[in-house]
Protein backbone atom coordinates (compact mmCIF):
# COMPACT_ATOMS: atom_id res chain seq x y z
CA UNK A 1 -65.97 38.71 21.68
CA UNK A 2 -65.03 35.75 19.49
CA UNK A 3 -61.66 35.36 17.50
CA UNK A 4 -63.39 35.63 14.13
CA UNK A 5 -65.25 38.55 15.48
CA UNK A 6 -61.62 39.79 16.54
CA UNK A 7 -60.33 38.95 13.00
CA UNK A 8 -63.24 40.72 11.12
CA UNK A 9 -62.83 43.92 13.08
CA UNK A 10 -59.37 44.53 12.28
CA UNK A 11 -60.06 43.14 8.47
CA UNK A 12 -62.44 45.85 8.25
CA UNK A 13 -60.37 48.49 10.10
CA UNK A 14 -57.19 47.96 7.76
CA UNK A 15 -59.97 48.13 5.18
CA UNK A 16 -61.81 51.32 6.07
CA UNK A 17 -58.30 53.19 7.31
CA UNK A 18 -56.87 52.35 3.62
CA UNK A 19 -60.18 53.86 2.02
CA UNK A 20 -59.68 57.16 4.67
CA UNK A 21 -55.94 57.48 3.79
CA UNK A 22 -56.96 57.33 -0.19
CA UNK A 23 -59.60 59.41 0.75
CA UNK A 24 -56.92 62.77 2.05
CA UNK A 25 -55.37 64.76 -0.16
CA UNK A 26 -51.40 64.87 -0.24
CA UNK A 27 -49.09 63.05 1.76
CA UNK A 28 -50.30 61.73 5.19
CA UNK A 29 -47.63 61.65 8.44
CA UNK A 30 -48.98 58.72 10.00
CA UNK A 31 -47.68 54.66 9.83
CA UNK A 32 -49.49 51.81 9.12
CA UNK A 33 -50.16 51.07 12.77
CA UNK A 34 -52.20 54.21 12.84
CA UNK A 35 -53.95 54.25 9.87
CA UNK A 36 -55.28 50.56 11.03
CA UNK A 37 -56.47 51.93 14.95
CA UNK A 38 -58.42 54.97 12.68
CA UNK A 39 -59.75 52.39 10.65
CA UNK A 40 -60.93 50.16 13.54
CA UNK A 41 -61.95 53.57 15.48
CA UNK A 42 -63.99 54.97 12.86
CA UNK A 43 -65.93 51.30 11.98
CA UNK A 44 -67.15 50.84 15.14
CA UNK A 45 -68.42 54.89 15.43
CA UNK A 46 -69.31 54.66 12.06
CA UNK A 47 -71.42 51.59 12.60
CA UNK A 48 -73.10 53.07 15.50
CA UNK A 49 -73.73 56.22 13.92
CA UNK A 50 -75.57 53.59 10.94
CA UNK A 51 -77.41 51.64 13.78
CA UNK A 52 -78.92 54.93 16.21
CA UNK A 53 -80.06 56.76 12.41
CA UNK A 54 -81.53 53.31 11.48
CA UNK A 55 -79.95 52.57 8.29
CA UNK A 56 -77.87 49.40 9.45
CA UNK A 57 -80.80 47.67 8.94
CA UNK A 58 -81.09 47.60 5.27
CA UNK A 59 -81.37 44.40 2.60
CA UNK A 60 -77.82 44.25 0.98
CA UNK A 61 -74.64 46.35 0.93
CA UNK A 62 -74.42 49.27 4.08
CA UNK A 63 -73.44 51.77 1.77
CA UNK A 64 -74.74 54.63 4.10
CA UNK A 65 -72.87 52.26 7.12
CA UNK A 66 -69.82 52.44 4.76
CA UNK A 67 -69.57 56.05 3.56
CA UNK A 68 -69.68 57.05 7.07
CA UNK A 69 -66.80 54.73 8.08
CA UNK A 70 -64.94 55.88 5.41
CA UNK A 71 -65.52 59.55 6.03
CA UNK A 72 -64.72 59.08 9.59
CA UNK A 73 -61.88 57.51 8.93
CA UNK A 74 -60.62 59.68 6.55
CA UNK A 75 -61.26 62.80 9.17
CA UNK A 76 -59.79 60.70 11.85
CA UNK A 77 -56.29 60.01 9.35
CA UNK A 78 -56.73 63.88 8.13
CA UNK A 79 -56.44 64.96 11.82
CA UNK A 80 -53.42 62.79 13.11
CA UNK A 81 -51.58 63.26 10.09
CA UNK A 82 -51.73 67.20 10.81
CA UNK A 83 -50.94 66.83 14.54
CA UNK A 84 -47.86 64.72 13.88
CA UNK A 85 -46.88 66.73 10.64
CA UNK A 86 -46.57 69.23 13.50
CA UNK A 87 -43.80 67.88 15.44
């Protein structure tokens, strides 16, 4: 993988983790740190979830490739928040 390719992914995880945090109700129990390795985590599922249903291939904005990133996300920051709220 290429720097820029390096670059974009965490771009769009800090991006996608944001949108998941504003996403959960309430206050969330999890740094930054974390909510950018959901973000990442969820972009790349969420993106092959898009690809395998065939709707990353689709003239302009992913919005179906973006929802599910952001949904993903947003389960992903929903989940760790409640395990560490635990502790």
């Amino acid at each position: 993988m290429e720097i820029s390719g390096v670059i974009s992914a965490l771009v769009i995880g800090t991006v996608v983790g944001a949108l998941g945090r504003l996403v959960v109700p309430g206050r969330q129990h999890i740094g930054l740190l974390w909510t950018v390795v959901v973000g990442i985590a969820a972009a790349l599922v969420g993106t092959a979830i898009a690809r395998v249903a065939g709707l990353s291939d689709t003239s302009g904005a992913d919005w179906t490739e973006w929802l599910a990133q952001v949904l993903l996300a947003a389960l992903g920051v929903a989940a760790l928040s409640r395990v560490n709220g635990l502790r």
